[in-house]
PDB file of N, CA and C in Angstrom:
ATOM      1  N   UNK A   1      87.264 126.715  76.160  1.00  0.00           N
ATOM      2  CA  UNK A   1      87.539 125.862  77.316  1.00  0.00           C
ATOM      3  C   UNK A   1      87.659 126.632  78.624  1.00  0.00           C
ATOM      4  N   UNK A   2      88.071 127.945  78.666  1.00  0.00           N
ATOM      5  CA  UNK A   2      88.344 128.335  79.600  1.00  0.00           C
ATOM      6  C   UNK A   2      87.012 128.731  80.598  1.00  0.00           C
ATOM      7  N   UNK A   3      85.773 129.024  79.863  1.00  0.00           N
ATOM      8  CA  UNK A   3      84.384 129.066  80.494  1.00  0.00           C
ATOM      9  C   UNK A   3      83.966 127.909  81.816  1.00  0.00           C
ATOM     10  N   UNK A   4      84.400 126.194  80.921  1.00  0.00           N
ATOM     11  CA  UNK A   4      84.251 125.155  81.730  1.00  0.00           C
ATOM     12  C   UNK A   4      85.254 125.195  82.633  1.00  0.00           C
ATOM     13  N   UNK A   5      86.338 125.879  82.304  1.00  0.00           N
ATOM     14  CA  UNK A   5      87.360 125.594  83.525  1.00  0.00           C
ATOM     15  C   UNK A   5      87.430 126.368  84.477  1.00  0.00           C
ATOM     16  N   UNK A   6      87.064 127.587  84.222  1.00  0.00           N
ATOM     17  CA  UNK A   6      86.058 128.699  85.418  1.00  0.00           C
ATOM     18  C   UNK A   6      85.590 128.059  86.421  1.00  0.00           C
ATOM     19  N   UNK A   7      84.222 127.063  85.403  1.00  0.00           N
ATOM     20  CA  UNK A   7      82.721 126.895  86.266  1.00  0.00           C
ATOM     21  C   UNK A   7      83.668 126.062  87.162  1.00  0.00           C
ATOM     22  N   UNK A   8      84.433 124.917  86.657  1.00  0.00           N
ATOM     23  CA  UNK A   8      84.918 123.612  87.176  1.00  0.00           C
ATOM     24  C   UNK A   8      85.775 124.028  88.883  1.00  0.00           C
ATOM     25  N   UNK A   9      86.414 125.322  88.445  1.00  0.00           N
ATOM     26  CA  UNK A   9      87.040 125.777  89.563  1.00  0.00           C
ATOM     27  C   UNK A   9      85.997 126.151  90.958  1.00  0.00           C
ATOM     28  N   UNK A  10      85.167 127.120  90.148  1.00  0.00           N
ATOM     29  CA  UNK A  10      83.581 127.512  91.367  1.00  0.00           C
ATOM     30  C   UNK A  10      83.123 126.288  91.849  1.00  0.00           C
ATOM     31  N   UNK A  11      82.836 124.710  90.682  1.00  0.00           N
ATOM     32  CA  UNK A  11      81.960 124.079  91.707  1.00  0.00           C
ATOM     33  C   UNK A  11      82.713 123.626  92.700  1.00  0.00           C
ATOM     34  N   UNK A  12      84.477 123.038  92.344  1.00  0.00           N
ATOM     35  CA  UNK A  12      85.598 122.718  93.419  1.00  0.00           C
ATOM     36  C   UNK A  12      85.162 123.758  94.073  1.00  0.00           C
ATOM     37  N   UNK A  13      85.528 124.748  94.379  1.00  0.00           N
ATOM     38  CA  UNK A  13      85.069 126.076  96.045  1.00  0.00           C
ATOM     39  C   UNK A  13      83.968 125.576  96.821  1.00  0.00           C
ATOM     40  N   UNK A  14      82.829 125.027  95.467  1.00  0.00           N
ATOM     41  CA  UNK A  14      81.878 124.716  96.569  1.00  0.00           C
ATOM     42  C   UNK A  14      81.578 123.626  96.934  1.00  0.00           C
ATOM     43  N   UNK A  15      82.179 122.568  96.541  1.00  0.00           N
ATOM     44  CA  UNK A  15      82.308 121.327  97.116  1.00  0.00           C
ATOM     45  C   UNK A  15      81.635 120.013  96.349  1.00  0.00           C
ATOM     46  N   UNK A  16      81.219 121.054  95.389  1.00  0.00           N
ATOM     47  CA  UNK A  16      80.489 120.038  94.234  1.00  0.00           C
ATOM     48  C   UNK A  16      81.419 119.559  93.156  1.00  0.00           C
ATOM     49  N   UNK A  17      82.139 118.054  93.823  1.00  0.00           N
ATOM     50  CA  UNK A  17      83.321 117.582  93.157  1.00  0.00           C
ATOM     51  C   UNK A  17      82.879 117.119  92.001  1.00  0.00           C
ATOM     52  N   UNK A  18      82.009 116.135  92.089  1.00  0.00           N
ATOM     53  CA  UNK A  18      81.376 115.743  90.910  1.00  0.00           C
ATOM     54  C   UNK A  18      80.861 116.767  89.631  1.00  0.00           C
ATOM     55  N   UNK A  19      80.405 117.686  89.498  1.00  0.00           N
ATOM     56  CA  UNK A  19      79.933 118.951  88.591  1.00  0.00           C
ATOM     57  C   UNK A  19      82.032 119.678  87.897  1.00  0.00           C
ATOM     58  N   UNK A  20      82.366 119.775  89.221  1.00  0.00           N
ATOM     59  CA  UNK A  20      83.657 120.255  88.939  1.00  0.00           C
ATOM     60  C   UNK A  20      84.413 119.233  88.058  1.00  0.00           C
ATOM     61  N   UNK A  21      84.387 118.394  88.384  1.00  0.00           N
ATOM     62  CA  UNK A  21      84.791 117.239  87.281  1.00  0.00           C
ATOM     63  C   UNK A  21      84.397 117.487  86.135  1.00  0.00           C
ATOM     64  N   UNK A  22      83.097 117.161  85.890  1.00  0.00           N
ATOM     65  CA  UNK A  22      82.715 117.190  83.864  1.00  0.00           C
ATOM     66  C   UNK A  22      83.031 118.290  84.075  1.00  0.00           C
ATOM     67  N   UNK A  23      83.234 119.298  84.471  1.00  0.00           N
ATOM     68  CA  UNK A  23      83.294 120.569  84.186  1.00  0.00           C
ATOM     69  C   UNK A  23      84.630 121.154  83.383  1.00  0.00           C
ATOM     70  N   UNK A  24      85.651 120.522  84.404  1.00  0.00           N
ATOM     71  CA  UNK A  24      87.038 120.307  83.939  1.00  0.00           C
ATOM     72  C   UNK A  24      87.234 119.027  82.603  1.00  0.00           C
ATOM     73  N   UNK A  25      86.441 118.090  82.810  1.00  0.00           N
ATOM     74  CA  UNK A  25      86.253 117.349  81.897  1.00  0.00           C
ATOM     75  C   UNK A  25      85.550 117.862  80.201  1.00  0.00           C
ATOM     76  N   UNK A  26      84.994 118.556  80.418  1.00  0.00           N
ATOM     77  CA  UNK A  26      84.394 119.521  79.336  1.00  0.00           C
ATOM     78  C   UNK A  26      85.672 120.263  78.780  1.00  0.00           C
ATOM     79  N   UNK A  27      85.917 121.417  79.611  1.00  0.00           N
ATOM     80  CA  UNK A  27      87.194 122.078  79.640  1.00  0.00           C
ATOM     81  C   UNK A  27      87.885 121.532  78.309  1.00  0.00           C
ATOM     82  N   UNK A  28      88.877 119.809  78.540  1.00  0.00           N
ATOM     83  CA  UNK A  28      89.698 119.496  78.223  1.00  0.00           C
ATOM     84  C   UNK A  28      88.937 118.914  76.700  1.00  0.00           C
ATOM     85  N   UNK A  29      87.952 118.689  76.728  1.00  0.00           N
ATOM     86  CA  UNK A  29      87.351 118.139  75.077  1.00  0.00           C
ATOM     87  C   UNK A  29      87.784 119.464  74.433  1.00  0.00           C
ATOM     88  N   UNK A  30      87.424 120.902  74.803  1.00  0.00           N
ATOM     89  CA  UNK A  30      87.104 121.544  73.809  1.00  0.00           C
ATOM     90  C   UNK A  30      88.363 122.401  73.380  1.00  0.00           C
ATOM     91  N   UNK A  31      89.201 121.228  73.341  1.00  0.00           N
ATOM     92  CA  UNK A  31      90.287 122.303  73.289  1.00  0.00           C
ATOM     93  C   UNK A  31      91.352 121.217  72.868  1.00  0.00           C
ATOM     94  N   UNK A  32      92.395 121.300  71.676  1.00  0.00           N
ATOM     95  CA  UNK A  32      93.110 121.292  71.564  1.00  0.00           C
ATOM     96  C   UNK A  32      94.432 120.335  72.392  1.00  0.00           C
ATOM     97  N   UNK A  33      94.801 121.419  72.792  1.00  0.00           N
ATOM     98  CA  UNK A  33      95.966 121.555  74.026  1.00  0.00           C
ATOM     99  C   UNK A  33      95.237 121.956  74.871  1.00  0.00           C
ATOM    100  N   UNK A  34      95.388 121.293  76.279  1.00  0.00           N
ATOM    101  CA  UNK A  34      94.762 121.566  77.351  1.00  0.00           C
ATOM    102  C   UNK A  34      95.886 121.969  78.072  1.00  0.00           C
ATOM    103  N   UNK A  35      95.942 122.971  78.652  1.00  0.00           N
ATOM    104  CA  UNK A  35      96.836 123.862  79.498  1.00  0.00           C
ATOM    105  C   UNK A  35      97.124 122.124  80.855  1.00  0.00           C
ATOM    106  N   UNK A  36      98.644 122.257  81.254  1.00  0.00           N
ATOM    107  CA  UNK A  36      98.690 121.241  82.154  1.00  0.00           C
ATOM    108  C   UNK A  36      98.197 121.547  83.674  1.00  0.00           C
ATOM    109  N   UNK A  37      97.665 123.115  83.937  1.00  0.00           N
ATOM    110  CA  UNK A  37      97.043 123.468  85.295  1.00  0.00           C
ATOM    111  C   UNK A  37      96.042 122.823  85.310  1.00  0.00           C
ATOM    112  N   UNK A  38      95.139 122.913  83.888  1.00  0.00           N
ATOM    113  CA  UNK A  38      94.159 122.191  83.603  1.00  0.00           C
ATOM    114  C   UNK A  38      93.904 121.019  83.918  1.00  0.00           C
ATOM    115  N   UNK A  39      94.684 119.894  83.361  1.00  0.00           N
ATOM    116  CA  UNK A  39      94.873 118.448  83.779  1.00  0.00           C
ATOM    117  C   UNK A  39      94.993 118.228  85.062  1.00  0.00           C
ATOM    118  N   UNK A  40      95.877 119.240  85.800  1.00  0.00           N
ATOM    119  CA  UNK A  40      95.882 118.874  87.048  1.00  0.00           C
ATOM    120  C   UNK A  40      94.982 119.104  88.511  1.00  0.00           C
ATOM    121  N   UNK A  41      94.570 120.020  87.446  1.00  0.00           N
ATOM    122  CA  UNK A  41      92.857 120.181  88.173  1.00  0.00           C
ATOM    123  C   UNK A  41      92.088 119.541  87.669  1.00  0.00           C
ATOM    124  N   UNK A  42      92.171 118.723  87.013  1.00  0.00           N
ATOM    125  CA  UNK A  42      90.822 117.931  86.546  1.00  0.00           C
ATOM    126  C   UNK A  42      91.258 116.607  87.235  1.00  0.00           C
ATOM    127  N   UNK A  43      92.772 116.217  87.349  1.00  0.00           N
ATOM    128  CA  UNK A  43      93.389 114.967  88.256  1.00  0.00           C
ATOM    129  C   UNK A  43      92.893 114.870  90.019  1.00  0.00           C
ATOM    130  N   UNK A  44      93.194 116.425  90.273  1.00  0.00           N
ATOM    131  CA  UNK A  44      92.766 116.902  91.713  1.00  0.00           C
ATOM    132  C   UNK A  44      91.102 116.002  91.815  1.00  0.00           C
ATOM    133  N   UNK A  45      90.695 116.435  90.871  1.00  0.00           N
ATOM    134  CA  UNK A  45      88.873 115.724  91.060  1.00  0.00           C
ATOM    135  C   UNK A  45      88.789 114.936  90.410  1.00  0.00           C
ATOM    136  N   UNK A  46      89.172 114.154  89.970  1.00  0.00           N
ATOM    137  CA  UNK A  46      88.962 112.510  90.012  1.00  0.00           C
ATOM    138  C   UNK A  46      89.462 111.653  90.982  1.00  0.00           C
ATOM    139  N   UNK A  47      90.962 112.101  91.666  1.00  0.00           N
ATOM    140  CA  UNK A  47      91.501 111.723  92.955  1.00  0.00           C
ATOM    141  C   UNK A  47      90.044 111.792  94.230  1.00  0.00           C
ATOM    142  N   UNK A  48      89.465 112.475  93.925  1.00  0.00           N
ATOM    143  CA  UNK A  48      88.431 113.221  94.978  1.00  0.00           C
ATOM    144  C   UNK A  48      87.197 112.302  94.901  1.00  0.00           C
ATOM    145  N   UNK A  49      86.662 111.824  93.622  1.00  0.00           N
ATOM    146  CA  UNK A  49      85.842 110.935  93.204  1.00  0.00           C
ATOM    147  C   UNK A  49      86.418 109.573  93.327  1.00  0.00           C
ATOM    148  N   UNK A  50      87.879 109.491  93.588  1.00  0.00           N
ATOM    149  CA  UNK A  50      88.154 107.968  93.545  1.00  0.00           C
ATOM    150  C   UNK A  50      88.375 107.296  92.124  1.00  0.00           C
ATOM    151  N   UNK A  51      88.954 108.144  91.680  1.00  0.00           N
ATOM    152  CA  UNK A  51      89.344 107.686  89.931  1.00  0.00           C
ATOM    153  C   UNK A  51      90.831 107.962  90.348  1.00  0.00           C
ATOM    154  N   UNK A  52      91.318 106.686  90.742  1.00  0.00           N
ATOM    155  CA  UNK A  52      92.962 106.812  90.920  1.00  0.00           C
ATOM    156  C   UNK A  52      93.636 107.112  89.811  1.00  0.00           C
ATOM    157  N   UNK A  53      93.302 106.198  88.722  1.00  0.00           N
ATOM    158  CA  UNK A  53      93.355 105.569  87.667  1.00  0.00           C
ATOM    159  C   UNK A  53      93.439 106.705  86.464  1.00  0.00           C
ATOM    160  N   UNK A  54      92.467 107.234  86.251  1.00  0.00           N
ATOM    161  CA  UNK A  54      92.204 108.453  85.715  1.00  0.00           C
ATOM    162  C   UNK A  54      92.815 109.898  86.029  1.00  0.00           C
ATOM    163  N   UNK A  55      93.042 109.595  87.100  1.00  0.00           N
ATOM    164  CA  UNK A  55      93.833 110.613  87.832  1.00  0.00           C
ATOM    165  C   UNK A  55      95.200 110.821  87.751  1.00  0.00           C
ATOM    166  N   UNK A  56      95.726 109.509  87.642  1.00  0.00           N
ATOM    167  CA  UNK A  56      97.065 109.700  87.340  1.00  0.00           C
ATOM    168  C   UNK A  56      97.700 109.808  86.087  1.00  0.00           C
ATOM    169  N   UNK A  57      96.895 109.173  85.030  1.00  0.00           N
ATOM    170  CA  UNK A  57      96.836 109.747  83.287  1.00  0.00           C
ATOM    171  C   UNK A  57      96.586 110.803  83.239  1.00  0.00           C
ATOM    172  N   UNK A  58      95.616 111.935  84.009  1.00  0.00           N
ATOM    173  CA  UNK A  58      95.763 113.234  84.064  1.00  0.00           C
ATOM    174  C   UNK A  58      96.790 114.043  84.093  1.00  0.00           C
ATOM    175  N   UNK A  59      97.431 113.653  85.657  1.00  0.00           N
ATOM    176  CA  UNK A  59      98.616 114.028  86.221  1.00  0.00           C
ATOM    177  C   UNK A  59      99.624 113.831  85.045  1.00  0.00           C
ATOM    178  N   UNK A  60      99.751 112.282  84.127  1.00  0.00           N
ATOM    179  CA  UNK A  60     101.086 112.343  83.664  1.00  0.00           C
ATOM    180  C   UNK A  60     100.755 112.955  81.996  1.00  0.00           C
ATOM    181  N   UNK A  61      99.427 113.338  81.984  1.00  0.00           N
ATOM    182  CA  UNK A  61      99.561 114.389  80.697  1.00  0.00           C
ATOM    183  C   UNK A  61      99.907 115.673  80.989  1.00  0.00           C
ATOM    184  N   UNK A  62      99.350 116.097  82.219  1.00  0.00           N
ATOM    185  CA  UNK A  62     100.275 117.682  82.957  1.00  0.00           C
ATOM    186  C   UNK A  62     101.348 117.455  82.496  1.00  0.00           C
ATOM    187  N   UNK A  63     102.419 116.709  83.035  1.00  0.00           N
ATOM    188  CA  UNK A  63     103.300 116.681  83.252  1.00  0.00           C
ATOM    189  C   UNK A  63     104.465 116.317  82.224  1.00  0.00           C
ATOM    190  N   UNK A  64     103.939 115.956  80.945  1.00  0.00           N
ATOM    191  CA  UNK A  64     104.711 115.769  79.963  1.00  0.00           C
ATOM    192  C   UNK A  64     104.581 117.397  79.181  1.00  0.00           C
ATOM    193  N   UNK A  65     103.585 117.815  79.167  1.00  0.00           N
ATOM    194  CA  UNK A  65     103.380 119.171  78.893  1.00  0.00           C
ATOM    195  C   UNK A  65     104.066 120.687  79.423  1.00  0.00           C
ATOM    196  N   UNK A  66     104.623 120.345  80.821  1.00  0.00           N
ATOM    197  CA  UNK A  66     105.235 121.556  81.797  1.00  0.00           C
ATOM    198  C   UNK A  66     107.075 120.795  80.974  1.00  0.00           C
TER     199      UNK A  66
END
């Protein structure tokens, strides 16, 4: 997971929210336990795409996890 969550971080830098998404979205399939920085970077870009919704089930899986 940590490969996709690399890329997911580079395409966020470059502004390619959408790519950074599945990217982080990938991330979180291949794994287990998804670290909650994780989730909350993958919440960060769906907020960004307009996935409120999705975003905040992100956020509150971070957050049961920290």
């Amino acid at each position: 997971p940590f490969v996709h969550w690399l890329l997911g971080r580079c395409f966020e830098m470059d502004g390619s929210i959408q790519e950074a998404e599945a990217a982080y979205r990938r991330a979180i399939s291949n794994t287990q336990f998804p670290d909650p920085q994780l989730l909350d970077d993958w919440g960060r870009t769906l907020e960004k795409t307009g996935r409120s919704g999705e975003a905040a089930e992100a956020f509150r899986r971070a957050a049961l996890l920290k």
